[in-house]
Protein backbone atom coordinates (compact mmCIF):
# COMPACT_ATOMS: atom_id res chain seq x y z
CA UNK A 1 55.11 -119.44 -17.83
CA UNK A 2 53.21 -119.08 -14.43
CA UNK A 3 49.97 -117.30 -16.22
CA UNK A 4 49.78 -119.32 -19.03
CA UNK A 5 49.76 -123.01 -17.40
CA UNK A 6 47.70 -121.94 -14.57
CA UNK A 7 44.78 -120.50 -16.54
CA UNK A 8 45.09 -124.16 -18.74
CA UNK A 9 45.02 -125.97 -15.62
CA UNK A 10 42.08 -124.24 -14.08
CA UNK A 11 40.28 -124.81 -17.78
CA UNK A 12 41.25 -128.46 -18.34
CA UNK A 13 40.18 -129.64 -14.48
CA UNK A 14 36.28 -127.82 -14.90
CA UNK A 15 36.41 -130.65 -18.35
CA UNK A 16 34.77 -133.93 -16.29
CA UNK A 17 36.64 -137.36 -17.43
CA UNK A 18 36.56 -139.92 -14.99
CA UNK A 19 36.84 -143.18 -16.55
CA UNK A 20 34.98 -146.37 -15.54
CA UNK A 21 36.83 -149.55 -14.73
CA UNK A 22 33.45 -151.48 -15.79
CA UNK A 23 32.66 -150.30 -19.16
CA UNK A 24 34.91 -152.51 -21.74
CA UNK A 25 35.19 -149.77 -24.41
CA UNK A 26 38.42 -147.61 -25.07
CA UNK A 27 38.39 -144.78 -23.93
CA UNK A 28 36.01 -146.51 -20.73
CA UNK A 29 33.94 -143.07 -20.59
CA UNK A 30 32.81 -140.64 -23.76
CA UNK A 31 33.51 -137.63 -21.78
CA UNK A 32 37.25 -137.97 -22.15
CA UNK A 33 37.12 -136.51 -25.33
CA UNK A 34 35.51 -134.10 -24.27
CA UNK A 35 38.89 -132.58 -23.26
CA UNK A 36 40.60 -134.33 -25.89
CA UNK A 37 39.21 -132.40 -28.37
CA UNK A 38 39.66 -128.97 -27.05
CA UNK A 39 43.59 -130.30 -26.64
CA UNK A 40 43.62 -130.98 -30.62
CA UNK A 41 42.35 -127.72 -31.04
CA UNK A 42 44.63 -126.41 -28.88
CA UNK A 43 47.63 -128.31 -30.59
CA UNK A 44 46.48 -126.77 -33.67
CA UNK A 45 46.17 -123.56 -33.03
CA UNK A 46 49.88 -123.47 -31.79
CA UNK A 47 50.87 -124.80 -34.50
CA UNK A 48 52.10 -128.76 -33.88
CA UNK A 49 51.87 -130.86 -36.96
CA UNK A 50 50.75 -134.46 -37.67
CA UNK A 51 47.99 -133.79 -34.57
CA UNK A 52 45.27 -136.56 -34.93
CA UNK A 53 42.67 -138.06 -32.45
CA UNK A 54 41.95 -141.28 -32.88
CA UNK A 55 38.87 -143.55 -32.16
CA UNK A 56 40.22 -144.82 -29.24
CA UNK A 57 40.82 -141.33 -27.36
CA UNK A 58 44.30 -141.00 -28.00
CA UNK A 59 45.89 -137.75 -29.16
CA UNK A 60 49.31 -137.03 -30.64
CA UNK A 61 51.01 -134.15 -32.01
CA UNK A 62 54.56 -133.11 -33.20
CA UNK A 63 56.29 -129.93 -32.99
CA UNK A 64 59.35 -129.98 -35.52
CA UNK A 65 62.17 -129.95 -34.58
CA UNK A 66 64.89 -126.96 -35.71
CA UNK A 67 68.12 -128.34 -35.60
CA UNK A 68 69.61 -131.70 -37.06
CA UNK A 69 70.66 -135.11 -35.72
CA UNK A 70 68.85 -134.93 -32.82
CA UNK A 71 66.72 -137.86 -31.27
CA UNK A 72 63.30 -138.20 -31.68
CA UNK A 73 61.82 -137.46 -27.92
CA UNK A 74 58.44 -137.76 -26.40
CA UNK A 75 56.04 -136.13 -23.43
CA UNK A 76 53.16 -138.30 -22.14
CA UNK A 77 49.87 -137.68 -20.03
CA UNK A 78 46.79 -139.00 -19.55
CA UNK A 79 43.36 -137.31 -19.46
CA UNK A 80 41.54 -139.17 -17.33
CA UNK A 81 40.84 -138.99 -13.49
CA UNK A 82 40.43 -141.26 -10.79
CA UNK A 83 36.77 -142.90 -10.56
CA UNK A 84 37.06 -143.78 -6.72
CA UNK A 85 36.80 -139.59 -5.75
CA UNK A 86 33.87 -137.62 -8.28
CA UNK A 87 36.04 -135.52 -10.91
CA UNK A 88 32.19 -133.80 -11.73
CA UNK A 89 31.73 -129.59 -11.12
CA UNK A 90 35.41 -129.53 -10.41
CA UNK A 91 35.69 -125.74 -8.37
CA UNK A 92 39.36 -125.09 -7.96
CA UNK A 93 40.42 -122.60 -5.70
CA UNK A 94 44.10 -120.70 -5.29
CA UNK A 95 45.20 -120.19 -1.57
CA UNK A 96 47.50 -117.29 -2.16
CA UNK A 97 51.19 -117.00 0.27
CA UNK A 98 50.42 -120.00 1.51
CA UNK A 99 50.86 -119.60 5.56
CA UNK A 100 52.06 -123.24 6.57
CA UNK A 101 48.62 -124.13 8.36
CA UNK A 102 46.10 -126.11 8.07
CA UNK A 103 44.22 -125.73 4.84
CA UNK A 104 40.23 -125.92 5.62
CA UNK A 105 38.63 -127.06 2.40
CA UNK A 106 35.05 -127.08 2.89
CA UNK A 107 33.87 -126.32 6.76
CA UNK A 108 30.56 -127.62 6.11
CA UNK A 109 31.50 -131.07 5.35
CA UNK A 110 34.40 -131.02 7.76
CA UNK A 111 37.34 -131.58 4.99
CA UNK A 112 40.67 -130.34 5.71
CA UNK A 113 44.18 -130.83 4.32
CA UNK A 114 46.02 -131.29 7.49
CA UNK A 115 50.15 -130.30 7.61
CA UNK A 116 50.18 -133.36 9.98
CA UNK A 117 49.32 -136.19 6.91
CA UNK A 118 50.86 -133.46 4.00
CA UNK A 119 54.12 -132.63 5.44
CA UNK A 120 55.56 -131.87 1.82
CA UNK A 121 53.45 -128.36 2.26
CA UNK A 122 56.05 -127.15 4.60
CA UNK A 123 58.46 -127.14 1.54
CA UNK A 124 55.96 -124.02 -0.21
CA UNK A 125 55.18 -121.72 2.71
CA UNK A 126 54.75 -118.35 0.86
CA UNK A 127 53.73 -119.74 -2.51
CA UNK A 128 50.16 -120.48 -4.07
CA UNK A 129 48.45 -123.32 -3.80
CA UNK A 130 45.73 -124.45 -5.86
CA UNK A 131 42.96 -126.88 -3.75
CA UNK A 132 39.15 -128.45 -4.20
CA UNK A 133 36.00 -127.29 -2.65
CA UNK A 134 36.50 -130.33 -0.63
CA UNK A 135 33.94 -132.00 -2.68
CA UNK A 136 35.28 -133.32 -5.84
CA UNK A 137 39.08 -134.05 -6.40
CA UNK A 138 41.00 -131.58 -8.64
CA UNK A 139 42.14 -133.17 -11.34
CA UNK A 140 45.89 -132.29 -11.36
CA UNK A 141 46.49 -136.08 -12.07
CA UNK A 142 47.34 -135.60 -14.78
CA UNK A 143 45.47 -132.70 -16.20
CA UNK A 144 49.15 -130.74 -14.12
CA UNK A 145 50.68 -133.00 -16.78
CA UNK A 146 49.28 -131.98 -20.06
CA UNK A 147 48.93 -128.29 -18.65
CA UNK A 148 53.23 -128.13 -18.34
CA UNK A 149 53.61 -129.92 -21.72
CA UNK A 150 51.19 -127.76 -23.36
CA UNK A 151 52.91 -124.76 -22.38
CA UNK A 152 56.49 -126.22 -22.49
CA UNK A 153 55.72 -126.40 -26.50
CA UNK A 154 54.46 -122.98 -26.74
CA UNK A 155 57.29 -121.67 -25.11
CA UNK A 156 59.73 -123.42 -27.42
CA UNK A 157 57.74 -121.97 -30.37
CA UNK A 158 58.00 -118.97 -28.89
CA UNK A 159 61.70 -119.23 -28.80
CA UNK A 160 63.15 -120.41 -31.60
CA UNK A 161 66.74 -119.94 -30.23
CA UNK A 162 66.36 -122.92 -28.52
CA UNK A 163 67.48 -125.95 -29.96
CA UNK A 164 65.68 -129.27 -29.80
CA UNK A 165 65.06 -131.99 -31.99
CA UNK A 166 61.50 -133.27 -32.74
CA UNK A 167 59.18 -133.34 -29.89
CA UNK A 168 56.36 -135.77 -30.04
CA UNK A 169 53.03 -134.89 -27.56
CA UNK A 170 50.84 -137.90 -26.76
CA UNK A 171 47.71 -137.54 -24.52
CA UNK A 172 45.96 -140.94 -23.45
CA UNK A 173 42.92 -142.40 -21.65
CA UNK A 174 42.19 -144.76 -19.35
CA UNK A 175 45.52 -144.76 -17.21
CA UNK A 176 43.99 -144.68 -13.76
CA UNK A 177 42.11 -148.14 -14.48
CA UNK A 178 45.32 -149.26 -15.80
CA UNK A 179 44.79 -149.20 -19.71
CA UNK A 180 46.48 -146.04 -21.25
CA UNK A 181 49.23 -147.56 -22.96
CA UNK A 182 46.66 -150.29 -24.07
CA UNK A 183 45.97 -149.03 -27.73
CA UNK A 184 49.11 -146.72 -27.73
CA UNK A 185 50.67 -146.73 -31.26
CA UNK A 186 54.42 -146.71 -30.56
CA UNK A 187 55.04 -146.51 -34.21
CA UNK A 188 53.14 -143.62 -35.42
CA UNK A 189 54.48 -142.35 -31.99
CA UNK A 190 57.88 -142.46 -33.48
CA UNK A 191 59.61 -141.31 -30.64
CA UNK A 192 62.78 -143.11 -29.59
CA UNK A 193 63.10 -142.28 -25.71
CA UNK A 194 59.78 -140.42 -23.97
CA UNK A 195 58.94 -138.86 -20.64
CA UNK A 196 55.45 -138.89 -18.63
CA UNK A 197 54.68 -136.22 -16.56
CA UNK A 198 52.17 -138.04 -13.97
CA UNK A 199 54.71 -137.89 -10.81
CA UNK A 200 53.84 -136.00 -7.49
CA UNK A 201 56.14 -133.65 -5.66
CA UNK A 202 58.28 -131.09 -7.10
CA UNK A 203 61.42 -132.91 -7.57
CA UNK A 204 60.28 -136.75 -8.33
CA UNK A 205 61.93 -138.58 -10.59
CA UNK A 206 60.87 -142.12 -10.76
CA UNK A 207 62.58 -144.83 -13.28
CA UNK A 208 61.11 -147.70 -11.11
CA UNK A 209 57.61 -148.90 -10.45
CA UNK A 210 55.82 -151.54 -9.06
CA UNK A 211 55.03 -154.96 -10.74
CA UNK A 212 51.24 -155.15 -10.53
CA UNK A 213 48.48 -157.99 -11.18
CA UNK A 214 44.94 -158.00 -10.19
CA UNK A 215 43.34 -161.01 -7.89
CA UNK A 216 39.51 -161.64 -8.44
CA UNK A 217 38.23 -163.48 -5.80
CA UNK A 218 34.64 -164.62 -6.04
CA UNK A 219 32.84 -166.47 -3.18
CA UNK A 220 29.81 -168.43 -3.81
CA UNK A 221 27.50 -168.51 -0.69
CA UNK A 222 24.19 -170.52 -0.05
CA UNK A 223 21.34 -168.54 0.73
CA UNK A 224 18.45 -170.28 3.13
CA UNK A 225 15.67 -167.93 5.13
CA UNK A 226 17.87 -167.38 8.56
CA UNK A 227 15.45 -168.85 10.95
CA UNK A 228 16.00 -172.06 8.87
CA UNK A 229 19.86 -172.05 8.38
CA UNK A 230 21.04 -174.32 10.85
CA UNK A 231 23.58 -176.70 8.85
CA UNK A 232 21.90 -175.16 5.52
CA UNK A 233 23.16 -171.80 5.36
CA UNK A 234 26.70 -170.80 3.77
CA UNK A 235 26.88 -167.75 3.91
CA UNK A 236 29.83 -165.97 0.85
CA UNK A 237 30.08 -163.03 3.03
CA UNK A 238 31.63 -164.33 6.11
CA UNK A 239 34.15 -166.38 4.15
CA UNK A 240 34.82 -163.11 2.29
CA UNK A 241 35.97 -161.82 5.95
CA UNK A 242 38.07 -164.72 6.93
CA UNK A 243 39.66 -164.23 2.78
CA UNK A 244 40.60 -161.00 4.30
CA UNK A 245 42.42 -162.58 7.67
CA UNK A 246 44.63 -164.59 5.47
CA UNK A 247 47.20 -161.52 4.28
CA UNK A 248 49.16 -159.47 7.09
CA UNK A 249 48.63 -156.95 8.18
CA UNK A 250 52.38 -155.55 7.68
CA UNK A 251 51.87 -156.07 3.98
CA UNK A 252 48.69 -153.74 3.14
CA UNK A 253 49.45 -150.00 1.70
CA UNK A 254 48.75 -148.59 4.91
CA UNK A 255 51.22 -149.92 6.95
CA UNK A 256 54.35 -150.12 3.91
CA UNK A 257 56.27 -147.72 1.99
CA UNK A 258 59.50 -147.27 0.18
CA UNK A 259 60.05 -150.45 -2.19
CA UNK A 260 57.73 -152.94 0.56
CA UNK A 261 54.70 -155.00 -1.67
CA UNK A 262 51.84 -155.32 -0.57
CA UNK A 263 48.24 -157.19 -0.82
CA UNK A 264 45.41 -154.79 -1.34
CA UNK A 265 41.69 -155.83 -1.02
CA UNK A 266 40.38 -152.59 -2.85
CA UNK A 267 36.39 -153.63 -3.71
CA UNK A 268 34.57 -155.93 -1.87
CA UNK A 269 30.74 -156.20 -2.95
CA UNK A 270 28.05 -158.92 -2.77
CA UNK A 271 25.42 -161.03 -0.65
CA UNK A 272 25.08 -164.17 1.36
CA UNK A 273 24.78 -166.05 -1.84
CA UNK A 274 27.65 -164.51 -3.77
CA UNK A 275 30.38 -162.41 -2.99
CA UNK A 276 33.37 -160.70 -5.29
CA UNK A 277 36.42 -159.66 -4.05
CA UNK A 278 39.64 -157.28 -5.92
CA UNK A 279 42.82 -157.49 -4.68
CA UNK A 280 46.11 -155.59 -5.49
CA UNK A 281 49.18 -157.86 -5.90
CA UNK A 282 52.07 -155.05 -5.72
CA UNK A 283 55.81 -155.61 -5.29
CA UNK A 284 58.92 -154.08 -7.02
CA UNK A 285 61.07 -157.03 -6.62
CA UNK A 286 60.37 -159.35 -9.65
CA UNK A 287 60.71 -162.42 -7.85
CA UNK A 288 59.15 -161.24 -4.62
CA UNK A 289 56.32 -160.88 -6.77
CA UNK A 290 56.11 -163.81 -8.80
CA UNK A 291 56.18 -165.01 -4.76
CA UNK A 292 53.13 -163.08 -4.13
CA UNK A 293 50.99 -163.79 -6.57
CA UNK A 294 51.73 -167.90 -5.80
CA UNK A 295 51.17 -167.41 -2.12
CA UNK A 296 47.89 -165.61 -2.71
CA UNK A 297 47.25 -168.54 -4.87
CA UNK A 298 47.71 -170.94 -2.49
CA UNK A 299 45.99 -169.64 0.52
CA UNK A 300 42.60 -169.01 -1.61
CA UNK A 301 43.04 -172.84 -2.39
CA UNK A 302 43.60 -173.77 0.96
CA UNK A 303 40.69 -171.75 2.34
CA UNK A 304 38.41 -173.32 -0.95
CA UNK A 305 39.32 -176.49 0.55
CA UNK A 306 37.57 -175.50 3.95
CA UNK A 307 34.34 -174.71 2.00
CA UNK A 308 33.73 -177.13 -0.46
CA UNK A 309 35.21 -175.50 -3.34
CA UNK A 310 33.28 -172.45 -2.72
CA UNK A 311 36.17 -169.95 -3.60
CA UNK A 312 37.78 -169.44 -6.70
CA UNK A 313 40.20 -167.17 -7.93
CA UNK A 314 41.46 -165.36 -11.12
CA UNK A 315 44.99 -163.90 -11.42
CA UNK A 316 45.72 -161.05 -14.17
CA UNK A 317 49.01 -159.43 -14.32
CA UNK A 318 48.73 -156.01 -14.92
CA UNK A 319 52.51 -154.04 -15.47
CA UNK A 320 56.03 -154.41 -14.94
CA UNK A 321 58.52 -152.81 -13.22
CA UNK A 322 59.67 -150.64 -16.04
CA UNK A 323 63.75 -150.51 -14.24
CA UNK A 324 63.92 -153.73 -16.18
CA UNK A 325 63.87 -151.98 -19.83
CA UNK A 326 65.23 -148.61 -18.77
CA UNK A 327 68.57 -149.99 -16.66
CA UNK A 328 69.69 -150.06 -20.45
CA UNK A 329 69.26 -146.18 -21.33
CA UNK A 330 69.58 -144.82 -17.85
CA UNK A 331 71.30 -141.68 -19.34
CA UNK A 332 67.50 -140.50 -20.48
CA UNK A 333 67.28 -140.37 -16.45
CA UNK A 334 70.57 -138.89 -16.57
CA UNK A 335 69.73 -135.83 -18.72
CA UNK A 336 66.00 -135.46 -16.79
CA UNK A 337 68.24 -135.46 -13.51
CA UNK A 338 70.59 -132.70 -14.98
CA UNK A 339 67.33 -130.72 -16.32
CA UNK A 340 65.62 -130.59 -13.19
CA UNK A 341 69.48 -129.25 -11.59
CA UNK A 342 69.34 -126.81 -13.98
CA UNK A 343 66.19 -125.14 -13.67
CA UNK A 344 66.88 -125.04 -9.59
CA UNK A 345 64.53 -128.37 -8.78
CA UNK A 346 66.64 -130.58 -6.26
CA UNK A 347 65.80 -134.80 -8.01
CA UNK A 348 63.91 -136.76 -5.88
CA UNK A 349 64.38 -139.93 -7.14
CA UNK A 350 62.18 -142.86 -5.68
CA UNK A 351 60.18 -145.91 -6.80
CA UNK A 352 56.75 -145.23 -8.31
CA UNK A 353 54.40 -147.31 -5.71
CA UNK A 354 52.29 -147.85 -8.49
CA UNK A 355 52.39 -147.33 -12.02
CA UNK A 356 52.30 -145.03 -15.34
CA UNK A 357 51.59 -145.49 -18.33
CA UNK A 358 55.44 -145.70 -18.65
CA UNK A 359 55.41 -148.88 -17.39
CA UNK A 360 53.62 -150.57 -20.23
CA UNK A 361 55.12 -147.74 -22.80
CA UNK A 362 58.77 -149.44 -21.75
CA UNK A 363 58.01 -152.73 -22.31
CA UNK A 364 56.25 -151.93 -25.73
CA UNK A 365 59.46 -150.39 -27.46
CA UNK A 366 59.36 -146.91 -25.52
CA UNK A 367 61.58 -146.42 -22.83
CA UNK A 368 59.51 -143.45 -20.21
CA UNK A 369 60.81 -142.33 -17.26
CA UNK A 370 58.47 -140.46 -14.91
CA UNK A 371 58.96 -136.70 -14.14
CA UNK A 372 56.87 -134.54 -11.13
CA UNK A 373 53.87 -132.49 -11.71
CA UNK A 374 54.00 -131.48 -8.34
CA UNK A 375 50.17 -132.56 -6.99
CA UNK A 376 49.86 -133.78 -3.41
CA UNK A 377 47.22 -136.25 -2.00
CA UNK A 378 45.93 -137.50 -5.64
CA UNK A 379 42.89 -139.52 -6.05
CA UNK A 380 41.15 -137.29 -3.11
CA UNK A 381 39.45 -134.29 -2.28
CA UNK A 382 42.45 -133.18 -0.63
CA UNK A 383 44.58 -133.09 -3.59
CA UNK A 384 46.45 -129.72 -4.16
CA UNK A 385 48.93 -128.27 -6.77
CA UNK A 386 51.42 -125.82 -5.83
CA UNK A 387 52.23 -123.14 -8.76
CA UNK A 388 55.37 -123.48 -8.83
CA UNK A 389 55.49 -126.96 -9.27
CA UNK A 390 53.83 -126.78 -12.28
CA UNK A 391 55.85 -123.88 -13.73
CA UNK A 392 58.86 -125.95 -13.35
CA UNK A 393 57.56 -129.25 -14.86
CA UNK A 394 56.65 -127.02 -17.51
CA UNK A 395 60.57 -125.39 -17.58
CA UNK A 396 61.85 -129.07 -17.14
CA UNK A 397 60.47 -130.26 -20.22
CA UNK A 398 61.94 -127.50 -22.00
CA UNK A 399 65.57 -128.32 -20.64
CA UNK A 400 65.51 -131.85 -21.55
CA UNK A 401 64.23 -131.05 -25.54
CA UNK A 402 67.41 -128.49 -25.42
CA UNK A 403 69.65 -130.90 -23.28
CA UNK A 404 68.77 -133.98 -25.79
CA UNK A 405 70.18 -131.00 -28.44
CA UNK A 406 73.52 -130.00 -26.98
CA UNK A 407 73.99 -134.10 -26.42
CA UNK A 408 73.86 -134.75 -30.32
């Protein structure tokens, strides 16, 4: 498979389709189906039925199945890249026998993929690695994704003397701002259990994530000319900096891991007369997070208080942890667990700190696990994809469709 899901990864990641948190439409940027349509021609050509595009952005496809009695399964990605890191001119490059160094990406500009802060490339010393120019990310989130289930179904095509059931395909928008499962028809779906592929290293396996909500915080200052603003002046972007001092510093991503929430001030933008602040309410722990979102409540009314009802704040939640639906079918983890053994990839199973599009999926009527692409550092220009990785997301998804065939 190693030929054919490189050369659609290198082609998918030069396709631009960053989304945009601030446009309202669905998908948030044109340019997503851009790829989109190139991946219905693609699903096409191979010869999936039932493969439509809707207005939306979202693509689905079904390759039939050819044996009986088997459940209807599913593999999900998204097509859209992270807006925080430019997705635009993407120039991939493949460092060949990797040599367990340092990686320098672009000497120019100074960018270099450390082993220090990507310890995981110890683990493929003497394989290749694709990386950026150092100037744009790659992409493999999740364009590593579609690439493995794109050739997982042409490689079940091409062997028809492997049994599966019917496969659904579904390719979505709009997941790194937190809205591909949005407009995501379960029904016409029509899968009963589903897998994304929008994990990390070789081996992850995640059936837990993070319960998320968003915290808009918006300050409203009074401006006066500063050699007049004695007892006049408020000024929104100070009180935006003591906002900040109110949440520890143990509890930002920086300084937690494992299943540890945190509070996450991720934009801050504005003047002396107004100022907007986005926080991250994360935490895996239902109630610890239900806890969260009331403390950061309370301290933004406590420090509105202190200015004269200057500070105001709007809480959305976002996802779920999606252990809550899938405790229930936990042998769908099972047989992903016993796919991965199978095709020589050692689980790694750990909590998501974050989300998929599984997380929504699961609460809508489709339980969705999480399986590895095998992309390090995503969202930066330091991302990188082993081979390998990819090659056996690709052979994973072909063991569970035959696994979910020898179960029935």
């Amino acid at each position: 498979m190693k030929d054919k899901v490189l050369e659609r990864l290198l082609r998918y990641v030069k396709i631009d389709t960053t989304s945009d948190s601030t446009s309202p439409t669905c998908p948030s940027t044109a340019i997503q189906f851009d790829l989109a349509r190139v991946l219905e021609a693609e699903l096409k050509e191979l010869g999936l039925t039932d493969v439509s595009l809707d207005e939306n952005g979202y693509l689905m496809a079904t390759l039939k199945g050819n044996t009986e009695g088997v459940e209807t399964i599913g593999f999900i990605s998204h097509m859209d890249t992270n807006e925080d890191v430019s997705g635009t001119n993407v120039n991939p490059r493949i460092i060949e026998n990797y040599d367990g160094n340092d990686i320098v990406l672009n000497e120019e500009l100074g960018v270099v993929t450390t082993v220090a802060e990507t310890p995981e490339l110890k683990r493929f010393v003497g394989e290749d690695i694709i990386v950026t120019d150092g100037t744009t990310l790659l992409g493999g989130d999740d364009k590593a994704g579609i690439a493995a289930i794109m050739t997982a179904m042409e490689y079940l095509i091409a062997h028809p003397e492997i049994k599966h059931g019917d496969i659904k395909v579904g390719f979505t928008p709009d997941e790194e701002i937190g809205r591909g499962a949005d407009k995501f028809d379960v029904e016409k779906f029509g899968a009963k259990y589903a897998y994304t592929l929008d994990g990390g290293v070789e081996g992850e396996l995640n059936y837990e994530t993070f319960s998320a909500a968003s915290a808009v915080v918006t300050i409203k200052g009074k401006n006066v000319h500063p050699g007049s603003a004695k007892n006049k002046m408020v000024n929104a972007l100070y009180i935006a900096g003591k906002v900040m001092e109110l949440f520890p510093e143990s509890e930002r991503p920086e300084t937690t891991e494992g299943y540890e929430g945190f509070y996450h001030i991720n934009e801050l933008s504005g003047s002396v007369e107004e100022a907007k602040m986005v926080y991250l309410i994360r935490d895996h722990n239902k109630a610890k997070f239900e806890e969260r979102k009331e403390f950061f409540a309370a301290q933004i009314k406590a420090i509105s208080e202190k200015y004269d009802g200057r500070v105001t704040v709007e809480i959305k939640d976002q996802y779920y942890n999606m252990e809550e639906k899938l405790k229930s079918v936990m042998h769908i983890v099972d047989i992903a667990t016993e796919a991965m053994k199978d095709q020589g990839v050692e689980p790694i199973i750990v909590p998501i700190r974050g989300g998929t599009d599984g997380s929504k999926l699961s609460f809508m009527g489709l339980p969705c696990p999480n399986i590895f692409t095998g992309g390090l550092n995503f969202h930066s220009k330091n991302e990188c994809l082993p081979i390998r990785s990819m090659v056996k997301a690709a052979e994973v998804v072909v063991r569970i469709a035959e696994k979910f065939a020898e179960r029935a």
